[in-house]
N, C-alpha and C. Protein backbone atom coordinates (compact mmCIF):
# COMPACT_ATOMS: atom_id res chain seq x y z
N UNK A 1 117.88 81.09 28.44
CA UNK A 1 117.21 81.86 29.46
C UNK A 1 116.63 80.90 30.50
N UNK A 2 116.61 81.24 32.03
CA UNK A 2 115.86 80.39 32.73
C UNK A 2 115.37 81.36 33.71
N UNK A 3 114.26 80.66 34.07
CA UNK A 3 113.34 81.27 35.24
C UNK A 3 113.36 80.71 36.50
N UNK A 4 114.07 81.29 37.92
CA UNK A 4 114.03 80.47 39.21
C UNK A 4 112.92 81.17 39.83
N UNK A 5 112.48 80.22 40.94
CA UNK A 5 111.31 80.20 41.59
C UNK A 5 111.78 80.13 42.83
N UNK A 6 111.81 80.99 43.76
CA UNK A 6 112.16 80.45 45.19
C UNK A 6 110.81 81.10 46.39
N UNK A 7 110.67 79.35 46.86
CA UNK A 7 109.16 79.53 47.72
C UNK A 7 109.63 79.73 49.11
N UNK A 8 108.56 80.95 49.64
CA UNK A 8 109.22 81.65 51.10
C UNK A 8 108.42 81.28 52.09
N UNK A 9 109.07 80.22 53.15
CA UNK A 9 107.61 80.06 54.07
C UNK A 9 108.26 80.66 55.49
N UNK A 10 106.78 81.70 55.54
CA UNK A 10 107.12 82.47 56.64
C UNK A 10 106.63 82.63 58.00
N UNK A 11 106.89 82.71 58.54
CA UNK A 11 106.48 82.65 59.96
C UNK A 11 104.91 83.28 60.09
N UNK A 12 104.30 82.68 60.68
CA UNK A 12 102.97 83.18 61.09
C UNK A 12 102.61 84.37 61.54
N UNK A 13 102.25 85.04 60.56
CA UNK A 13 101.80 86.87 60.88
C UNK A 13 102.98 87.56 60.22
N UNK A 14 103.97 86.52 59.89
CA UNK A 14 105.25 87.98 59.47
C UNK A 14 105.39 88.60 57.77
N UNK A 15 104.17 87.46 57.14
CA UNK A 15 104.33 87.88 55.70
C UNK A 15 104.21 89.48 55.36
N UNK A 16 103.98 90.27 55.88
CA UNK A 16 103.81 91.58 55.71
C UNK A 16 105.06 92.41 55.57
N UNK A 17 105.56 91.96 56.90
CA UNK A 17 106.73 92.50 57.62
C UNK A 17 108.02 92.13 56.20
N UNK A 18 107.79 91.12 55.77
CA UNK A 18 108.87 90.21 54.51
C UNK A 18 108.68 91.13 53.83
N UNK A 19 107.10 91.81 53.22
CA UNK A 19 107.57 92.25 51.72
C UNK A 19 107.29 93.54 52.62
N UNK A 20 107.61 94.14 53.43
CA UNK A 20 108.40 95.14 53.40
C UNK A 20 109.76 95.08 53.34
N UNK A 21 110.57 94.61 54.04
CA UNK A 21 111.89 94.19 53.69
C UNK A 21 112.36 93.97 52.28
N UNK A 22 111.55 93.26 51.71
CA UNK A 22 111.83 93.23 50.32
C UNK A 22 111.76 94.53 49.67
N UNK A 23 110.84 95.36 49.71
CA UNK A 23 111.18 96.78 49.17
C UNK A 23 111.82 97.75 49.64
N UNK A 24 112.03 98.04 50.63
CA UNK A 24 112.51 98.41 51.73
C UNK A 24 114.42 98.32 51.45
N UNK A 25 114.49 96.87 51.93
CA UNK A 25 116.20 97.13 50.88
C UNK A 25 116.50 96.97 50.03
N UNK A 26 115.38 96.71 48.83
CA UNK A 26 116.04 96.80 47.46
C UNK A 26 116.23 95.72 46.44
N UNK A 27 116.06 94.56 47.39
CA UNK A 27 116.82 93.20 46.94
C UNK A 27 116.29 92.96 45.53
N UNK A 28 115.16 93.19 44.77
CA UNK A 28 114.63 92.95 43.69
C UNK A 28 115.15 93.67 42.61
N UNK A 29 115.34 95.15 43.31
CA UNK A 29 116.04 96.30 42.48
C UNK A 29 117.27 95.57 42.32
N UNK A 30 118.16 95.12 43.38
CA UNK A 30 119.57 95.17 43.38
C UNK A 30 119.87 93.72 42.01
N UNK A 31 119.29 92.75 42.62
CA UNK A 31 118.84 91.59 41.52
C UNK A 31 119.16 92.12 39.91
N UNK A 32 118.22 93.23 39.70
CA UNK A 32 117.49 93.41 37.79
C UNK A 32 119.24 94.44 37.82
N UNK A 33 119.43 95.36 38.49
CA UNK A 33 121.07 95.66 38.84
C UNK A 33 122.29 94.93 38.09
N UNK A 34 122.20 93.58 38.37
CA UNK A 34 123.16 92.78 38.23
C UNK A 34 122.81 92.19 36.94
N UNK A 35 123.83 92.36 36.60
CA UNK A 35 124.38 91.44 34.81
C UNK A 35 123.88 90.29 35.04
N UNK A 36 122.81 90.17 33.42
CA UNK A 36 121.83 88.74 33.64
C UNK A 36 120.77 88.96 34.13
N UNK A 37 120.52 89.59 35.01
CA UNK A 37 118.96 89.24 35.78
C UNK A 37 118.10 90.38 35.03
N UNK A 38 116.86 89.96 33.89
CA UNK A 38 116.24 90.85 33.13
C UNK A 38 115.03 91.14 34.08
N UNK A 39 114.39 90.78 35.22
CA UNK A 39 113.29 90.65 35.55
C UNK A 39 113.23 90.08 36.85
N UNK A 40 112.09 90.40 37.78
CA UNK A 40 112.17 89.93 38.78
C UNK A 40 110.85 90.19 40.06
N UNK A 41 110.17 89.53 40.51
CA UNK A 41 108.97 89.61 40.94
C UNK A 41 108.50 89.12 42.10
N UNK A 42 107.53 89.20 43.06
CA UNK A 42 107.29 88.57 44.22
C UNK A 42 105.93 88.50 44.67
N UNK A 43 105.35 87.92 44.58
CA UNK A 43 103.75 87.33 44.76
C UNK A 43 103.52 86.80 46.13
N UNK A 44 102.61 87.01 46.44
CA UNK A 44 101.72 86.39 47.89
C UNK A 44 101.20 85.01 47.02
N UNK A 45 101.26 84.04 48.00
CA UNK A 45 100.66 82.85 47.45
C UNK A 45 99.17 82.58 48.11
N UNK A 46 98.12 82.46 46.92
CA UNK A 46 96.66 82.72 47.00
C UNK A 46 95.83 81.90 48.04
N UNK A 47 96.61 81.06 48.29
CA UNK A 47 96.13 79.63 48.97
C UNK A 47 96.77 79.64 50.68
N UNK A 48 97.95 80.52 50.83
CA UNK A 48 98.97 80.05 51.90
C UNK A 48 99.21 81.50 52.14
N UNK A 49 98.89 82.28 53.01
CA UNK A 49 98.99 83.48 53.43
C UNK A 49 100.28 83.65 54.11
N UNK A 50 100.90 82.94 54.76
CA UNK A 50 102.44 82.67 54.98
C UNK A 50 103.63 81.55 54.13
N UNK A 51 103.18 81.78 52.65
CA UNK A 51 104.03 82.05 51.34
C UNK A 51 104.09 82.99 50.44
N UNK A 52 105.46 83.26 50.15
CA UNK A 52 105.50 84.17 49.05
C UNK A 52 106.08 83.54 48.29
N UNK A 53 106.66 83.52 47.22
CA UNK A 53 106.89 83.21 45.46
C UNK A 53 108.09 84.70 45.26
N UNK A 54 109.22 84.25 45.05
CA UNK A 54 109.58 84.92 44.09
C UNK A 54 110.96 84.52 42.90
N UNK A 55 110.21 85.29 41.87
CA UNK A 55 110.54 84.75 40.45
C UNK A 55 111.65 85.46 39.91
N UNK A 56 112.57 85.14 39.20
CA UNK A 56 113.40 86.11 38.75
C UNK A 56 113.68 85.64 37.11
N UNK A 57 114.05 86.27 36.07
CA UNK A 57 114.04 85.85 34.39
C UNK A 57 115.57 85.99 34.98
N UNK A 58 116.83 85.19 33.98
CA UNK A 58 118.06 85.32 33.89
C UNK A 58 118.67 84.80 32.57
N UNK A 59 119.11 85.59 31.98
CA UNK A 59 119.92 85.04 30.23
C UNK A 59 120.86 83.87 30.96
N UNK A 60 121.31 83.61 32.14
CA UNK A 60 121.62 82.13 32.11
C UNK A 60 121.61 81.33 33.33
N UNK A 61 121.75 80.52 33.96
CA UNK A 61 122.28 79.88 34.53
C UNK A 61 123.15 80.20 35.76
N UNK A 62 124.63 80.66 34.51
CA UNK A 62 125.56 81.09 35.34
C UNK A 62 125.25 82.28 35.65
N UNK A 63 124.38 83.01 35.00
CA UNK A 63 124.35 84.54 35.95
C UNK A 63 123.82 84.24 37.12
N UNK A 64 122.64 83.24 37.22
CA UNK A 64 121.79 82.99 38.71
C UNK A 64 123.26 82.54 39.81
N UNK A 65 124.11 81.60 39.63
CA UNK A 65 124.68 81.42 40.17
C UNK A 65 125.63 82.51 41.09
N UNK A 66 125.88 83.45 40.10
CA UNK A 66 126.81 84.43 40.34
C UNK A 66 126.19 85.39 41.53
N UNK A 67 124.80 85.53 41.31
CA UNK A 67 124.12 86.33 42.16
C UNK A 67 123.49 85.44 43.85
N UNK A 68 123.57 84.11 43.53
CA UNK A 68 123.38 83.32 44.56
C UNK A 68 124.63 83.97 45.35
N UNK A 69 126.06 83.85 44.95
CA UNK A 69 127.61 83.80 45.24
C UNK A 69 127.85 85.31 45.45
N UNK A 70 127.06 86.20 45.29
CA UNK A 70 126.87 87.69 45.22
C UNK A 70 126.90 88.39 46.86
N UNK A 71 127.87 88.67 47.11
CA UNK A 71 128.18 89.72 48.26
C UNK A 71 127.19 90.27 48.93
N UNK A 72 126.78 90.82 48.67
CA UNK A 72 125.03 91.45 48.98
C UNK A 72 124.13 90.71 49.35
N UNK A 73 123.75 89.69 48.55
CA UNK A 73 122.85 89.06 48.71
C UNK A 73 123.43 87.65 49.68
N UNK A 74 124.07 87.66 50.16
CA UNK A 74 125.22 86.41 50.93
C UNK A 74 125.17 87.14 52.32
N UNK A 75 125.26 88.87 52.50
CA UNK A 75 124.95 89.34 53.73
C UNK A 75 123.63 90.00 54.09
N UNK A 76 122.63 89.07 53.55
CA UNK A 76 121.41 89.43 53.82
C UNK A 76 120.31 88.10 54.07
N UNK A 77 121.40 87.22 54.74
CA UNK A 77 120.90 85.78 54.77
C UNK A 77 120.39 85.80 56.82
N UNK A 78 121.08 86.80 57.40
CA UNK A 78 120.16 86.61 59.17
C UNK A 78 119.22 87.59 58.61
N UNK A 79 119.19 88.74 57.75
CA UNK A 79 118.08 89.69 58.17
C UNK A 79 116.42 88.89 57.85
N UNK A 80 116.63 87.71 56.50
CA UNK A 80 116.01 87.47 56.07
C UNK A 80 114.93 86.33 56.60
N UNK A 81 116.25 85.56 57.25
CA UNK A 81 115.79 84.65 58.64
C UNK A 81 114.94 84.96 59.62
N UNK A 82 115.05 86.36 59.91
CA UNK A 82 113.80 86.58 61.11
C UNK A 82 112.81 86.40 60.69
N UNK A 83 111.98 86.20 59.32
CA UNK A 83 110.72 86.25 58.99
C UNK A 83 110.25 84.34 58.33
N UNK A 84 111.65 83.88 58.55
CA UNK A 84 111.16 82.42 57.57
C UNK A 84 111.10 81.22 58.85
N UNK A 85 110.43 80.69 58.49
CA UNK A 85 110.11 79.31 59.52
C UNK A 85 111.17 78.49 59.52
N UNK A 86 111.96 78.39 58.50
CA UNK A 86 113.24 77.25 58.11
C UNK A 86 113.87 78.51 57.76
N UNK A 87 115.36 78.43 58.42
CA UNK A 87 116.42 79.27 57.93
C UNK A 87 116.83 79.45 56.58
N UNK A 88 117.18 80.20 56.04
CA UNK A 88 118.30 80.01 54.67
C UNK A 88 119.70 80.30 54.87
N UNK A 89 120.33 79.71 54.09
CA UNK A 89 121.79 79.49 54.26
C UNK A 89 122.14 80.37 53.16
N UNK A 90 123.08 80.95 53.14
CA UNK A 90 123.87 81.73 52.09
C UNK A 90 123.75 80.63 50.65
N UNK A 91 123.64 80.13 50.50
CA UNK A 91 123.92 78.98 49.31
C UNK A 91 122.58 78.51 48.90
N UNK A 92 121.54 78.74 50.06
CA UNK A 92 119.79 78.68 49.62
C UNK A 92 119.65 79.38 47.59
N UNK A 93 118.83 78.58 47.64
CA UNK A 93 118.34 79.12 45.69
C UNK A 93 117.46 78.50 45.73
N UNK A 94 116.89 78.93 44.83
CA UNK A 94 114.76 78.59 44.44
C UNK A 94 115.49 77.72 43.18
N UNK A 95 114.20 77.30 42.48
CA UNK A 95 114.87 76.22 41.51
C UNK A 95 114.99 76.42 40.09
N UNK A 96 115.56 76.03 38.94
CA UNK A 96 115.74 77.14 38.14
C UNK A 96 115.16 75.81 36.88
N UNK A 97 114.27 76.59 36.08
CA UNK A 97 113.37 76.39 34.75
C UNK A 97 114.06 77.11 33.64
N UNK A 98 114.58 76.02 32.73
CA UNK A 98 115.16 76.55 31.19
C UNK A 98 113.99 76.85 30.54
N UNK A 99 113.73 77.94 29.92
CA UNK A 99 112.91 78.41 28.72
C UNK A 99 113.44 77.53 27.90
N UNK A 100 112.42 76.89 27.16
CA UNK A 100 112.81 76.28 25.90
C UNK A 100 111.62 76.73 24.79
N UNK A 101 110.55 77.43 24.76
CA UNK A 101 109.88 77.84 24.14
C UNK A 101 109.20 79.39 24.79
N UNK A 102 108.98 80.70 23.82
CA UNK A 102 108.39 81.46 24.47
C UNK A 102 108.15 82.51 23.71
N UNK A 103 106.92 83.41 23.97
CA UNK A 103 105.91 84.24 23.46
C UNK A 103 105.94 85.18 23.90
N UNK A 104 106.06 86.59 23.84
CA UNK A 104 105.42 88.09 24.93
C UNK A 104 104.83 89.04 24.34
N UNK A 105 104.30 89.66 24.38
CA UNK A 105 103.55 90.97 24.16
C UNK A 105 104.37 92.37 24.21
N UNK A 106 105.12 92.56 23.48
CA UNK A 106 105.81 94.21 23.57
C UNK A 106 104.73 95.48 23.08
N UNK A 107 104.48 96.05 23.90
CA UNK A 107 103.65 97.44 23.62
C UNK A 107 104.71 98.78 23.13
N UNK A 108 104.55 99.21 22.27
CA UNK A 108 105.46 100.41 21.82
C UNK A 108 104.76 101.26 22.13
């Protein structure tokens, strides 16, 4: 299992405007959608009002890859650009953390 992290720095005043977009088309939904991706999340960063954080759980590796390489998410690389200070490129990825130990809380 690994956990990627990809940090969003956004243009001054537009962090709002981002996580609407983010719910708005889905991209988190479309993400947990796709084979592999169990989880997936997006945080304001506490310190930096023009960063966001977002996290995604994946049973591997190659699933992250697949969804980097993912159609959808490959034509949603200008919409995403209007809100980031540094462009992303279709091939952009946050960085990816192997679980090697881990704990959770299941509520029934």
């Amino acid at each position: 299992m690994i956990r990627t992290f990809l940090s969003l720095d956004v243009k001054p005043g537009q962090r709002d405007a981002l996580i609407a977009w983010y719910k708005e088309s889905g991209a988190l939904e479309k993400a947990v959608e796709y084979a592999g991706c169990l989880s997936t999340e997006l945080y304001p960063d506490a310190e930096d009002e023009d960063r966001l954080l977002v996290t995604a759980l994946w049973e591997s590796g190659e699933d992250y890859e697949r969804w980097v390489a993912h159609p959808w998410r490959q034509s949603t690389t200008s919409q995403i650009n209007q809100f980031l200070k540094e462009g992303f490129t279709p091939e952009s990825r946050g960085s990816a953390l192997e679980s090697l130990h881990q704990a959770s809380l299941t509520h029934s």
